[in-house]
Each structure stands twice: as structure tokens, then as C-alpha cells.
PDB file of N, CA and C in Angstrom:
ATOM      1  N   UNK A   1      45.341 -59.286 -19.846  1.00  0.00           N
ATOM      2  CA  UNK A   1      44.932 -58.477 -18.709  1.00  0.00           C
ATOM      3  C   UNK A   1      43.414 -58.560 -18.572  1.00  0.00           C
ATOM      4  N   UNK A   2      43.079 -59.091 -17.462  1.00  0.00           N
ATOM      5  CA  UNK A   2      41.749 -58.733 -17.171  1.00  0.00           C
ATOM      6  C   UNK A   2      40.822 -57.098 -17.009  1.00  0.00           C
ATOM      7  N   UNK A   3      39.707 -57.273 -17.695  1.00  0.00           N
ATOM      8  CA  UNK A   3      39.377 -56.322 -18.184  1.00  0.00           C
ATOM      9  C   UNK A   3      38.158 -55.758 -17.159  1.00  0.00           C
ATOM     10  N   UNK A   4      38.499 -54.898 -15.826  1.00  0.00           N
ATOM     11  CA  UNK A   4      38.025 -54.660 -14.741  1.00  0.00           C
ATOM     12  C   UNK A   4      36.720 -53.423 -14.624  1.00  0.00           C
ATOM     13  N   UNK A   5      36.599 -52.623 -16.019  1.00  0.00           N
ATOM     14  CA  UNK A   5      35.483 -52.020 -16.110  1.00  0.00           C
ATOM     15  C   UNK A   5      33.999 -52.444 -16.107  1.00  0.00           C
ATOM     16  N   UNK A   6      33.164 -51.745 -15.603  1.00  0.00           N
ATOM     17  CA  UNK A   6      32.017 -52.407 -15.505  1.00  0.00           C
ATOM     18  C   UNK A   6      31.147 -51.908 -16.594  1.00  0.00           C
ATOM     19  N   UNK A   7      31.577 -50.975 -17.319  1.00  0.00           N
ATOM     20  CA  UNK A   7      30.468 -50.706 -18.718  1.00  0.00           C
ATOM     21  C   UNK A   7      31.383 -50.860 -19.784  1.00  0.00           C
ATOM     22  N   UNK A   8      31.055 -51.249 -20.829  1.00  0.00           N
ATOM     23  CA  UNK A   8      31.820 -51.402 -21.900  1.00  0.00           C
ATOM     24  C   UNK A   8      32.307 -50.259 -22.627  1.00  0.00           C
ATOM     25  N   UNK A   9      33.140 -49.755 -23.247  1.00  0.00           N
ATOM     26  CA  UNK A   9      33.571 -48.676 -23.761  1.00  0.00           C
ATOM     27  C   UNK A   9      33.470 -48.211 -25.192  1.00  0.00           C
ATOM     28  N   UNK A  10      32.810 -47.212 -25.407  1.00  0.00           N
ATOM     29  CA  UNK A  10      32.666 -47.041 -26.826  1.00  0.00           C
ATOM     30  C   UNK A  10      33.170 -45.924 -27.813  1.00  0.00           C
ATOM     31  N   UNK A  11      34.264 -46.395 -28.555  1.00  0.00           N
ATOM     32  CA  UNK A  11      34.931 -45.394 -29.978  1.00  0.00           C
ATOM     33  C   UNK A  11      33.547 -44.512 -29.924  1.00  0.00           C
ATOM     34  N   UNK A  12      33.571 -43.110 -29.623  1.00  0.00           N
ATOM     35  CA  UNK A  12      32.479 -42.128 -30.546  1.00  0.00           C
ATOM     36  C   UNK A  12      33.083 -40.800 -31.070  1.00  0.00           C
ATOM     37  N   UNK A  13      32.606 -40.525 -31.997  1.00  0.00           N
ATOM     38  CA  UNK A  13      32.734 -38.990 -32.573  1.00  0.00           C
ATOM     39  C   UNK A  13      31.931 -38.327 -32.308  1.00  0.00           C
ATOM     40  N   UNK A  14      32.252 -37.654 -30.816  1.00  0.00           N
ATOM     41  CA  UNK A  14      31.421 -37.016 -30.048  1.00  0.00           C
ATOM     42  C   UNK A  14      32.188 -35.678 -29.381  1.00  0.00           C
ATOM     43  N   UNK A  15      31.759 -33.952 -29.522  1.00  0.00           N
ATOM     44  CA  UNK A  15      32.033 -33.147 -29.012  1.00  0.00           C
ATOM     45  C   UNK A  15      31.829 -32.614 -27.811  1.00  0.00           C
ATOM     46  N   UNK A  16      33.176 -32.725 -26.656  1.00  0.00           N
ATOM     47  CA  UNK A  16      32.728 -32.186 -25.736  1.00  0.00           C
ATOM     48  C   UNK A  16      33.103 -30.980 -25.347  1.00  0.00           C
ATOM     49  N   UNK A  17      32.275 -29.942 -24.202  1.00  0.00           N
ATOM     50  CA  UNK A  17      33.118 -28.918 -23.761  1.00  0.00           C
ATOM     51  C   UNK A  17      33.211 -29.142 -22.332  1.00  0.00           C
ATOM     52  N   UNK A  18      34.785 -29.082 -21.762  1.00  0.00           N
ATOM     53  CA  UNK A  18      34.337 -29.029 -20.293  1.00  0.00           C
ATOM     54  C   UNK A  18      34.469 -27.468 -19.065  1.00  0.00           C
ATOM     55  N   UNK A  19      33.390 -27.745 -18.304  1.00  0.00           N
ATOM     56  CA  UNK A  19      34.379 -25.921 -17.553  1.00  0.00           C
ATOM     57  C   UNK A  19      34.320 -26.911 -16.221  1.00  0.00           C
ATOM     58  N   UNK A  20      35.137 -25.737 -15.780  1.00  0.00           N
ATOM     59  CA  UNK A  20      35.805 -26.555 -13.979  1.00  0.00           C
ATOM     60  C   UNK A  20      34.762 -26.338 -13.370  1.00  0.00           C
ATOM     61  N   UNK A  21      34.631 -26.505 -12.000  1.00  0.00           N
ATOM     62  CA  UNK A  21      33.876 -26.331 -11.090  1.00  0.00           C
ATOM     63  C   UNK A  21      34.885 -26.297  -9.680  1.00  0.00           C
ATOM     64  N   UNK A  22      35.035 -25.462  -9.025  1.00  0.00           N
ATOM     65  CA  UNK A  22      35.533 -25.424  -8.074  1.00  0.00           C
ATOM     66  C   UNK A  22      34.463 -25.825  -6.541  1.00  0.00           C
ATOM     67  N   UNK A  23      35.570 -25.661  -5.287  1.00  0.00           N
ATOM     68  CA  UNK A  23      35.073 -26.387  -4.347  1.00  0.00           C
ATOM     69  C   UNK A  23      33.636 -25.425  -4.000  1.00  0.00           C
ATOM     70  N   UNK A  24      33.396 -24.354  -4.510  1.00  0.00           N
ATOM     71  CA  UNK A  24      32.566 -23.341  -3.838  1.00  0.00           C
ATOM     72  C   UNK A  24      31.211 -23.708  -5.179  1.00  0.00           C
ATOM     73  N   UNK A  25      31.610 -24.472  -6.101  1.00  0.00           N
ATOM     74  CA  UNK A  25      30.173 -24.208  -7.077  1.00  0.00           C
ATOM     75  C   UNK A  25      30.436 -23.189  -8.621  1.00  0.00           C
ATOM     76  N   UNK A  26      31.526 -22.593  -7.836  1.00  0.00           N
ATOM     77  CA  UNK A  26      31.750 -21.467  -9.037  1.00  0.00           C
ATOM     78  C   UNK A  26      32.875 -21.966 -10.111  1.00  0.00           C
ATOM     79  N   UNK A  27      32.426 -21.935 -11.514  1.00  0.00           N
ATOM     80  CA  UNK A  27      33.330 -22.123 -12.383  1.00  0.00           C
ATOM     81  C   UNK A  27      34.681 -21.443 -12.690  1.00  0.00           C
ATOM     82  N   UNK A  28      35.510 -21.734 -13.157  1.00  0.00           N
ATOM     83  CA  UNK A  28      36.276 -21.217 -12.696  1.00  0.00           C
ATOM     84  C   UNK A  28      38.031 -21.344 -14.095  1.00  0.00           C
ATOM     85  N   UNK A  29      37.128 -22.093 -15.080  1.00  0.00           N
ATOM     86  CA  UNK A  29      37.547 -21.871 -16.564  1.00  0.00           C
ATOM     87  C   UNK A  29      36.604 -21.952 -17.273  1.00  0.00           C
ATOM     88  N   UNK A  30      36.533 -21.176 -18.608  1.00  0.00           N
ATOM     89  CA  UNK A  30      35.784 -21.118 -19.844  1.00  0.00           C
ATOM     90  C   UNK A  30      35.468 -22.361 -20.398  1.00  0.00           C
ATOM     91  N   UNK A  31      34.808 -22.668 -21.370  1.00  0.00           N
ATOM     92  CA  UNK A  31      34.454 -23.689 -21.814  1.00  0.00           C
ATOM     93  C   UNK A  31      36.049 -24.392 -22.749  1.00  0.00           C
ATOM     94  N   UNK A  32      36.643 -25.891 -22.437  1.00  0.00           N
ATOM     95  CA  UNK A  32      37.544 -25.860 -23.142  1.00  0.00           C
ATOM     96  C   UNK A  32      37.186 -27.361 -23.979  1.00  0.00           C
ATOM     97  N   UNK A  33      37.187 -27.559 -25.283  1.00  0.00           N
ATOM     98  CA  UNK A  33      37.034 -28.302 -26.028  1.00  0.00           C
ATOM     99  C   UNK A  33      37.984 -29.649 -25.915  1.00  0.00           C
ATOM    100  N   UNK A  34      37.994 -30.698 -25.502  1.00  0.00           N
ATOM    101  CA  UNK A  34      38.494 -32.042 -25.582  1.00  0.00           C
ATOM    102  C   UNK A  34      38.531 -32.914 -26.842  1.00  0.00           C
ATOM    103  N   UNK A  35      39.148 -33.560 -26.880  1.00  0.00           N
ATOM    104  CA  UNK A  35      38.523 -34.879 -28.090  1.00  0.00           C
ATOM    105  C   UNK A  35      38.375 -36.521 -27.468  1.00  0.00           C
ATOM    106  N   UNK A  36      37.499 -36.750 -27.571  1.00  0.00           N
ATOM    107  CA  UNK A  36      36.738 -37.833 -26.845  1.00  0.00           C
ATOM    108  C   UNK A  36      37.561 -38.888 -27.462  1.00  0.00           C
ATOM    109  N   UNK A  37      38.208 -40.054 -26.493  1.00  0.00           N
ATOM    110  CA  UNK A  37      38.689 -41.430 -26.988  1.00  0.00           C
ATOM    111  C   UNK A  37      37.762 -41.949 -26.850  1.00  0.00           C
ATOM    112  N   UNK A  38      36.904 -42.415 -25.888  1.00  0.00           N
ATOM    113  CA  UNK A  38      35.864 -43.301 -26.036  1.00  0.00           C
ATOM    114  C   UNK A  38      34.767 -43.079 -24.669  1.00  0.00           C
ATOM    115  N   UNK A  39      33.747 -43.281 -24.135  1.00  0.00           N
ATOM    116  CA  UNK A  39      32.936 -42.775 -23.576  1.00  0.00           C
ATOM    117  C   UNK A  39      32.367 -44.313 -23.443  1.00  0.00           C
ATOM    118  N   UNK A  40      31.674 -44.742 -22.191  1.00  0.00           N
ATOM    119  CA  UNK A  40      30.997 -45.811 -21.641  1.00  0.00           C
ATOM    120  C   UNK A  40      29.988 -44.576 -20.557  1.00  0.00           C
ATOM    121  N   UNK A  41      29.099 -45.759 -19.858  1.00  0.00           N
ATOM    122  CA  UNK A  41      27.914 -45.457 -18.847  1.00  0.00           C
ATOM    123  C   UNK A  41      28.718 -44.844 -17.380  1.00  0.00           C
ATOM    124  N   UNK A  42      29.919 -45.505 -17.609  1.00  0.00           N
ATOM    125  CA  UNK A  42      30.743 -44.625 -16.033  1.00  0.00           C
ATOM    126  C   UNK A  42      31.877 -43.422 -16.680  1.00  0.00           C
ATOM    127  N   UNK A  43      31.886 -43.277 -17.643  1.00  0.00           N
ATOM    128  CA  UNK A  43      33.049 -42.361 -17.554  1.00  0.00           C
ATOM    129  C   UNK A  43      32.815 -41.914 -18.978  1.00  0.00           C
ATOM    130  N   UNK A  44      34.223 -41.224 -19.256  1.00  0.00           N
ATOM    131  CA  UNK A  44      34.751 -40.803 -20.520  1.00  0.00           C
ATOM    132  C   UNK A  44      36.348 -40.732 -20.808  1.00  0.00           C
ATOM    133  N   UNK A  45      36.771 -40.797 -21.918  1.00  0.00           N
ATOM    134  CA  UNK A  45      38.097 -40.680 -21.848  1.00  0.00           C
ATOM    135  C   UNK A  45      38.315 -39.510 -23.123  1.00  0.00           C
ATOM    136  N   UNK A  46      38.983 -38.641 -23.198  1.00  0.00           N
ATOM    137  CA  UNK A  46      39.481 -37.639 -23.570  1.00  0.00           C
ATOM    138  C   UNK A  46      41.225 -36.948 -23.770  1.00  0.00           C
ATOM    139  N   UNK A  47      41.313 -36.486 -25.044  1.00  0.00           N
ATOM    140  CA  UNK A  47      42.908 -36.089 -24.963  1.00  0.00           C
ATOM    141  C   UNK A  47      42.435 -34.629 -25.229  1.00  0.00           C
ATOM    142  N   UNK A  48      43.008 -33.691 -24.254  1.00  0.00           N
ATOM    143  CA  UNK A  48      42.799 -32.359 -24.668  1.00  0.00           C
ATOM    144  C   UNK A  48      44.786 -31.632 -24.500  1.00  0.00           C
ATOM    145  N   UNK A  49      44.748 -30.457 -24.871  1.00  0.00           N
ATOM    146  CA  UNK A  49      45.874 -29.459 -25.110  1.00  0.00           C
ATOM    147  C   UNK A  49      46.491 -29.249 -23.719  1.00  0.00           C
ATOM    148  N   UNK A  50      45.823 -29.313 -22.864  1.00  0.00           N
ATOM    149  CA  UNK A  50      45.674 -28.265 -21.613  1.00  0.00           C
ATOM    150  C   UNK A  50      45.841 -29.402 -20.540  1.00  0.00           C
ATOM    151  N   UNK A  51      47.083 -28.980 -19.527  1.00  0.00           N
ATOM    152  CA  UNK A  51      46.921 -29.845 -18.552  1.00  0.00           C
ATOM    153  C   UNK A  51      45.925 -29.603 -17.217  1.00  0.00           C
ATOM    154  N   UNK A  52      45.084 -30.663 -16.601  1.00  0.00           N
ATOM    155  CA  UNK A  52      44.469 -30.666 -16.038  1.00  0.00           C
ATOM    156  C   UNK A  52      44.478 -31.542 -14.688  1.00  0.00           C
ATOM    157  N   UNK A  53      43.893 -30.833 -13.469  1.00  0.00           N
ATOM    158  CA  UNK A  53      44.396 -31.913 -12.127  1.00  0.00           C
ATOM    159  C   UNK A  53      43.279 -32.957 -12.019  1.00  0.00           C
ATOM    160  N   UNK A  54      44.206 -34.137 -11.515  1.00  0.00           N
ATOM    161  CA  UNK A  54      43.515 -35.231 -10.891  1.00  0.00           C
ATOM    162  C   UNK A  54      42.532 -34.890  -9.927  1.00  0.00           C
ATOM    163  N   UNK A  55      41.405 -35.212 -10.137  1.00  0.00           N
ATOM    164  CA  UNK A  55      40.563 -35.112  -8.397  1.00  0.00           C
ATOM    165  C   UNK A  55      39.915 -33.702  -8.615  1.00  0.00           C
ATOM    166  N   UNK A  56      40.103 -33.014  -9.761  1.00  0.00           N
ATOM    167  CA  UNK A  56      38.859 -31.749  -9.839  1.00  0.00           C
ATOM    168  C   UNK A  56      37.779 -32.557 -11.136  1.00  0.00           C
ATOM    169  N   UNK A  57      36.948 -31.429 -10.987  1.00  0.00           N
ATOM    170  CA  UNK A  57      35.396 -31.700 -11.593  1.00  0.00           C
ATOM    171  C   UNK A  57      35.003 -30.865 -12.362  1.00  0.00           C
ATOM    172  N   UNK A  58      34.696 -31.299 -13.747  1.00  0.00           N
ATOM    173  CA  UNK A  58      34.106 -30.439 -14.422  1.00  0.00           C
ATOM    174  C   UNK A  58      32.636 -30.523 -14.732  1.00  0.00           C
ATOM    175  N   UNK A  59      32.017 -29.419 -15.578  1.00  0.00           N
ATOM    176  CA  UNK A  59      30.382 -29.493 -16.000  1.00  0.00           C
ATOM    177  C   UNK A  59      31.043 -29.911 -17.024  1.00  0.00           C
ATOM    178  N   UNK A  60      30.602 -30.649 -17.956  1.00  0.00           N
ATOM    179  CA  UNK A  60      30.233 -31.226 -19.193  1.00  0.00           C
ATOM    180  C   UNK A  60      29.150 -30.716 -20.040  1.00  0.00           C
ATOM    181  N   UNK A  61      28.931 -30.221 -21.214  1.00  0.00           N
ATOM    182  CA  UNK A  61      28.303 -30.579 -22.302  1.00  0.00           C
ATOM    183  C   UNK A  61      28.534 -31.376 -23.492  1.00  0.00           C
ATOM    184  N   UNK A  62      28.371 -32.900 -23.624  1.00  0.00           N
ATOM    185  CA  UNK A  62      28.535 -33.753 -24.218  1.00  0.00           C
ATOM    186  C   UNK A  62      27.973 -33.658 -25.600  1.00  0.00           C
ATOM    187  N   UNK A  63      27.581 -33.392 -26.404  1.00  0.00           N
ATOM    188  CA  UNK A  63      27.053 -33.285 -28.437  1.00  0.00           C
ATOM    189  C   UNK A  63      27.190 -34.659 -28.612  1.00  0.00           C
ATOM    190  N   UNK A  64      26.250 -35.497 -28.578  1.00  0.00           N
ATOM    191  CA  UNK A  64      26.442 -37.349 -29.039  1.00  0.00           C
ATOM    192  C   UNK A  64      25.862 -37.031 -30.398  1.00  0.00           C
ATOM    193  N   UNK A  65      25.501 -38.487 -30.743  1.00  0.00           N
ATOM    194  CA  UNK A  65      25.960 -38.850 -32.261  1.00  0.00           C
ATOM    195  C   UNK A  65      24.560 -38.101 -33.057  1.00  0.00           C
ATOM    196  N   UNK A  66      23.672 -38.009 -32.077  1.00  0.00           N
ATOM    197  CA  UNK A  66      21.911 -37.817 -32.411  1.00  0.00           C
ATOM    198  C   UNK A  66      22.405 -36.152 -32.617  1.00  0.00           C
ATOM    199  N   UNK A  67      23.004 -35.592 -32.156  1.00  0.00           N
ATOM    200  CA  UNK A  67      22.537 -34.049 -32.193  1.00  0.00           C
ATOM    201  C   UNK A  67      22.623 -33.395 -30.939  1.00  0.00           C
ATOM    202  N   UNK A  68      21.897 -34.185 -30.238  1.00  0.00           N
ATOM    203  CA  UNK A  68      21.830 -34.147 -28.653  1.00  0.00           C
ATOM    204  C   UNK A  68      22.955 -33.545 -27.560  1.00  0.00           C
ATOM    205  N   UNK A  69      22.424 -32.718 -26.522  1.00  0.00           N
ATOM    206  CA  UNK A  69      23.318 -32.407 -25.978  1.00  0.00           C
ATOM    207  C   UNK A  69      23.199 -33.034 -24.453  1.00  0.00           C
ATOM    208  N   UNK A  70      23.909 -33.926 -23.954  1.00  0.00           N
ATOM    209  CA  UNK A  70      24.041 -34.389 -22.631  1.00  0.00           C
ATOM    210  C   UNK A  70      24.557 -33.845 -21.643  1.00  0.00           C
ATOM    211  N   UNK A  71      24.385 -33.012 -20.334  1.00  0.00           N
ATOM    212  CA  UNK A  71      24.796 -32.626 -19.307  1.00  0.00           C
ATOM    213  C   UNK A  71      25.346 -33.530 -17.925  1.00  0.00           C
ATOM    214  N   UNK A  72      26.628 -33.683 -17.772  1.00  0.00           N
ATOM    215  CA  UNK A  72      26.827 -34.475 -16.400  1.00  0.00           C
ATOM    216  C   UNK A  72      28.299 -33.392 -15.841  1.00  0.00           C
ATOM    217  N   UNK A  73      28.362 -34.187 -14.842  1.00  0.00           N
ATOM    218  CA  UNK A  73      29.257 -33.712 -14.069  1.00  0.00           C
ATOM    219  C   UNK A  73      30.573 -34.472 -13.980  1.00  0.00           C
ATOM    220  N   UNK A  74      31.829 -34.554 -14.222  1.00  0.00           N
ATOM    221  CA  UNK A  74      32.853 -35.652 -14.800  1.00  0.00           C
ATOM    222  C   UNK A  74      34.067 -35.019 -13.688  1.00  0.00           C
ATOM    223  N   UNK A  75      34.603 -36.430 -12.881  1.00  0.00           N
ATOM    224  CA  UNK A  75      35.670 -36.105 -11.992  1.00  0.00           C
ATOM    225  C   UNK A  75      37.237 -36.394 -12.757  1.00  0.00           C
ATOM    226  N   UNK A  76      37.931 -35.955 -13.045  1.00  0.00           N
ATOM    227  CA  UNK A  76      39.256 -36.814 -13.441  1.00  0.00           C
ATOM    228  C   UNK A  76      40.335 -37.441 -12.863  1.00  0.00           C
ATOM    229  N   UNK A  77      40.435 -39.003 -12.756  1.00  0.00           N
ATOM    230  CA  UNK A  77      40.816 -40.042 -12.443  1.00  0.00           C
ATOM    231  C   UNK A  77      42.352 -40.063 -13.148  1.00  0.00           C
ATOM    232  N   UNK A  78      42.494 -40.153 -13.989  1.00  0.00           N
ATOM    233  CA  UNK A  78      43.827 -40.197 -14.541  1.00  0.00           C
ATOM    234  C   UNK A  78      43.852 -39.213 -15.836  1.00  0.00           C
ATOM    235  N   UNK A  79      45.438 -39.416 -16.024  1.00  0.00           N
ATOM    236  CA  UNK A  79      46.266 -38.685 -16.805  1.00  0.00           C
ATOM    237  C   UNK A  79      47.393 -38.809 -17.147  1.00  0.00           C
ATOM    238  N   UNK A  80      47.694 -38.831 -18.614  1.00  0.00           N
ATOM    239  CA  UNK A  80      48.669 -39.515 -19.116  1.00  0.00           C
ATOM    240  C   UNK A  80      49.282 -38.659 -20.224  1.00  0.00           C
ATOM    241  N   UNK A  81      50.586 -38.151 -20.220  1.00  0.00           N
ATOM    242  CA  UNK A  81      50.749 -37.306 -21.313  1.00  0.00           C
ATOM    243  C   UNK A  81      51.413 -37.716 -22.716  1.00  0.00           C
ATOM    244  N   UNK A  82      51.022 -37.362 -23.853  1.00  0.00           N
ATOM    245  CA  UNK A  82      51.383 -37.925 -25.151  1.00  0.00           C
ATOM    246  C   UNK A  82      51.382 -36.821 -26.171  1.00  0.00           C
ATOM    247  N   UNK A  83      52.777 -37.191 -26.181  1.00  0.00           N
ATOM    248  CA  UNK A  83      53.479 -35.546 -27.430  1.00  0.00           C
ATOM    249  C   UNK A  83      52.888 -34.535 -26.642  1.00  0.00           C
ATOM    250  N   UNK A  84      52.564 -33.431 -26.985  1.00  0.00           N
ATOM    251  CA  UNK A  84      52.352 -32.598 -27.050  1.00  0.00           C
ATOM    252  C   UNK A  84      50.662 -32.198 -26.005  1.00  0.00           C
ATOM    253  N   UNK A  85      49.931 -33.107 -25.942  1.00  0.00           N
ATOM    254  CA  UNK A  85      48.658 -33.524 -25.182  1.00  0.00           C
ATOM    255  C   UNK A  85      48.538 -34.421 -24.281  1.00  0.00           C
ATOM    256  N   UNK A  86      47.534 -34.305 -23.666  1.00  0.00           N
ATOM    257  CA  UNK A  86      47.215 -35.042 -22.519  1.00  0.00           C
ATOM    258  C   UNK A  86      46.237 -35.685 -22.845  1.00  0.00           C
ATOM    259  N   UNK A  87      46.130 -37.396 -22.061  1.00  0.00           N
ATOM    260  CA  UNK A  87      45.545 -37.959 -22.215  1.00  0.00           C
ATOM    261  C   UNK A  87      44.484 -38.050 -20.668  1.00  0.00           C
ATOM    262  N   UNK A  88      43.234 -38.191 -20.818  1.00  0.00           N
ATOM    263  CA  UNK A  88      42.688 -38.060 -19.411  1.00  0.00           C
ATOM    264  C   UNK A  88      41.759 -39.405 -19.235  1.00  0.00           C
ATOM    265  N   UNK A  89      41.323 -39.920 -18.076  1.00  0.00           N
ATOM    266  CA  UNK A  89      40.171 -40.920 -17.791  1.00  0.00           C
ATOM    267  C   UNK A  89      39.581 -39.747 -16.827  1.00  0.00           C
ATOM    268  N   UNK A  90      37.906 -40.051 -16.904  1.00  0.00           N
ATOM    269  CA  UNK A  90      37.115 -39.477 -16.047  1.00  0.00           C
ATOM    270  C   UNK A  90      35.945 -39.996 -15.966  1.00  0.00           C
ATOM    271  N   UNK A  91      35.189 -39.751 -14.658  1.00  0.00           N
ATOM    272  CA  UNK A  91      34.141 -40.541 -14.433  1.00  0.00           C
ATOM    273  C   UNK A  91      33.127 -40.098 -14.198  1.00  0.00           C
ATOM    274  N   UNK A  92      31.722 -40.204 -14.620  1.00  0.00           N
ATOM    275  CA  UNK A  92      30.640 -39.480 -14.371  1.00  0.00           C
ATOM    276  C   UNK A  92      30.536 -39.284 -12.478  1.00  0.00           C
ATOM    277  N   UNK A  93      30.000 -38.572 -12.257  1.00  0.00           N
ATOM    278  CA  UNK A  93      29.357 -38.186 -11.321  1.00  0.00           C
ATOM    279  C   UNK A  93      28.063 -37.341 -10.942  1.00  0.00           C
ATOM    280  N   UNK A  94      27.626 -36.956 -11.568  1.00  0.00           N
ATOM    281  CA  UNK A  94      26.225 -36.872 -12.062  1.00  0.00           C
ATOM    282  C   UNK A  94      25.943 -36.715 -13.553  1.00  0.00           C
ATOM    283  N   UNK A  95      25.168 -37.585 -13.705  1.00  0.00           N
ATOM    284  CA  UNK A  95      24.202 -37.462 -14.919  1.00  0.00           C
ATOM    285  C   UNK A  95      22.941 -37.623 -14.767  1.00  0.00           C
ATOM    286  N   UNK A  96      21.915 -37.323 -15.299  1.00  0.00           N
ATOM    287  CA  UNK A  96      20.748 -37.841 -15.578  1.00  0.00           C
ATOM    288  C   UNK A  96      20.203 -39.256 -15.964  1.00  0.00           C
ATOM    289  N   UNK A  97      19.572 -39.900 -15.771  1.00  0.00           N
ATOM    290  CA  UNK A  97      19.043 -41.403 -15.578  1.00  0.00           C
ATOM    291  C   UNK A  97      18.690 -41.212 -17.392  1.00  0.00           C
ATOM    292  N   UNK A  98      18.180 -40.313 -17.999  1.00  0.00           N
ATOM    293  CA  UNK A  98      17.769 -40.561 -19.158  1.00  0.00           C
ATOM    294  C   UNK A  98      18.861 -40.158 -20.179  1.00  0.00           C
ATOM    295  N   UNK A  99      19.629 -39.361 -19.649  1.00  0.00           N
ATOM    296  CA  UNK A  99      21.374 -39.049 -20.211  1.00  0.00           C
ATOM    297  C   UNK A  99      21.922 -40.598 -20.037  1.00  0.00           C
ATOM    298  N   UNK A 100      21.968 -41.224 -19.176  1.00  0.00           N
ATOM    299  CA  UNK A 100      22.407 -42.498 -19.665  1.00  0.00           C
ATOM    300  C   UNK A 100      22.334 -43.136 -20.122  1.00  0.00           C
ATOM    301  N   UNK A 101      21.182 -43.292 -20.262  1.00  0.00           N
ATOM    302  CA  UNK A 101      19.765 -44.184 -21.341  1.00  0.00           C
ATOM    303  C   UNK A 101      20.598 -43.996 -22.564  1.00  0.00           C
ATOM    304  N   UNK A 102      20.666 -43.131 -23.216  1.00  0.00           N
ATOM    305  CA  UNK A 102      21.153 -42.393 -24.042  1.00  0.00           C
ATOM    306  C   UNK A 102      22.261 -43.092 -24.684  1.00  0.00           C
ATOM    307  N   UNK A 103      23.440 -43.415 -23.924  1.00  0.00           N
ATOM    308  CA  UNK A 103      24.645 -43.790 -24.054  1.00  0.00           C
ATOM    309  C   UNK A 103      24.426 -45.237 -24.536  1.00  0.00           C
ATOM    310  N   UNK A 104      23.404 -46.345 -22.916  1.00  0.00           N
ATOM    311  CA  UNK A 104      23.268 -47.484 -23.355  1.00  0.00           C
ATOM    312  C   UNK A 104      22.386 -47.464 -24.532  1.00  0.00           C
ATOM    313  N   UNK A 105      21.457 -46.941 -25.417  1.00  0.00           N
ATOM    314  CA  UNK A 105      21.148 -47.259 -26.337  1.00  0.00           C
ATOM    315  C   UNK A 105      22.229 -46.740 -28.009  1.00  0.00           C
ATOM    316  N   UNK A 106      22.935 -46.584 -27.453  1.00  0.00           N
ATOM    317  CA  UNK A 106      23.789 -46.128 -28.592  1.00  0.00           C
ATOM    318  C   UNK A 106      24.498 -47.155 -28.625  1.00  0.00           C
ATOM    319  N   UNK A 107      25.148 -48.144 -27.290  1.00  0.00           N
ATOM    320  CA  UNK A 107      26.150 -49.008 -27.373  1.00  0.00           C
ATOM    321  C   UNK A 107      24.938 -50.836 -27.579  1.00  0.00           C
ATOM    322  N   UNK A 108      24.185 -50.425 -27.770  1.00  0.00           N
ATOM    323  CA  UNK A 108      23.328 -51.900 -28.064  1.00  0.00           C
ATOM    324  C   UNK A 108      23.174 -51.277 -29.848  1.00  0.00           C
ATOM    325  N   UNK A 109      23.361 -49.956 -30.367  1.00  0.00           N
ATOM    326  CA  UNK A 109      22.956 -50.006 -31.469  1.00  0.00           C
ATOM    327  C   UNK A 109      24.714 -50.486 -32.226  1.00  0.00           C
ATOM    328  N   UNK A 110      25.723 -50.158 -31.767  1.00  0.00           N
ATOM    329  CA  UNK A 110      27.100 -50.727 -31.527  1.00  0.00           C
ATOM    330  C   UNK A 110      27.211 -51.781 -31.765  1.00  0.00           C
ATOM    331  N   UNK A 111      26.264 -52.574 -30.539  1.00  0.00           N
ATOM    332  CA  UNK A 111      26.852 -54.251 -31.025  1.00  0.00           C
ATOM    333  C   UNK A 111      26.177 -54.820 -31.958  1.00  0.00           C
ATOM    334  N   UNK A 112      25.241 -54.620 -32.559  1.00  0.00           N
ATOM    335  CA  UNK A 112      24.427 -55.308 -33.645  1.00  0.00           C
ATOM    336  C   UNK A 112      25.215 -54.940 -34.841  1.00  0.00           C
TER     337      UNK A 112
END
């Protein structure tokens, strides 16, 4: 299968929390803890407890490998359920230019 992503994807042990954001700005769940499958420059992928809809948006606080806490905004694209959890794809939609930085220098420290 051709492999149609445009950033490469990277295994991390990385904590996220996400809360919703509804159409008005206002949040609209508590912070709920995910477990990250792998994370690239466009997205993230995540299996959390809790089912969640296609096509809403959450705030993100991302915890990467440094300590660091990254802020973006993540839409969810797919969803896939397994046992007992859900599996999700999602895609940035805002981040910060130096929040990304971030990511690509983690995945050049990756390939070496």
C-alpha cells in the first residue's frame, strides 16, 4: 500500500489531555486523558476509553518527551473501535510554528 501521508509518523510516549470545544468556543468536557499511538507534524493518533465524534475539535495539551507542554487544536478524522477502546486519527489544526518545530526536531533526533 502506498503510503499517502505527508509527515512521517512517530511511536512516542507522550501524555495527552484533550477537552472539546464546541461550535460557540465553549468547552464543553473536562480534561480527558488519551494514549498516544503515534504523533507526526499533521496529526496524532490516539486510543482513549470514551467514544468520541468524527468532525468535532478538541484543545490539546500535549507533555512531549522534553517535559514540555504543547498546545494545538486537533479535529478527529477517524475512528476505529478495539475491545473495549477506541481507536482515533486526528489532525492538527492549529498549532504554533514553534510547537511544530518541536515535533520535527524530535523526529530527525528519531532517525539518526
Amino acid at each position: 500500500m502506498e503510503e499517502k501521508r505527508r509527515h512521517k509518523r512517530l511511536d512516542l510516549d507522550v501524555s495527552v489531555q484533550l477537552e472539546r470545544l464546541d461550535e460557540n468556543g465553549i468547552t464543553t468536557l473536562k480534561y480527558l486523558h488519551v494514549d498516544v499511538t503515534d504523533i507526526s507534524r499533521s496529526g496524532l493518533g490516539f486510543k482513549a476509553s470514551k467514544p468520541l465524534e468524527i468532525g468535532t475539535y478538541y484543545d490539546t495539551r500535549i507533555q512531549i518527551w522534553t517535559g514540555e507542554v504543547v498546545d494545538a487544536v486537533v479535529e478527529i478524522v477517524r475512528m476505529q473501535e478495539c475491545g473495549d477502546d477506541f481507536q482515533y486519527g486526528s489532525v492538527f489544526i492549529g498549532m504554533s510554528t514553534t510547537d511544530a518545530l518541536k515535533i520535527d526536531i524530535y523526529q530527525i533526533f528519531n532517525d539518526i
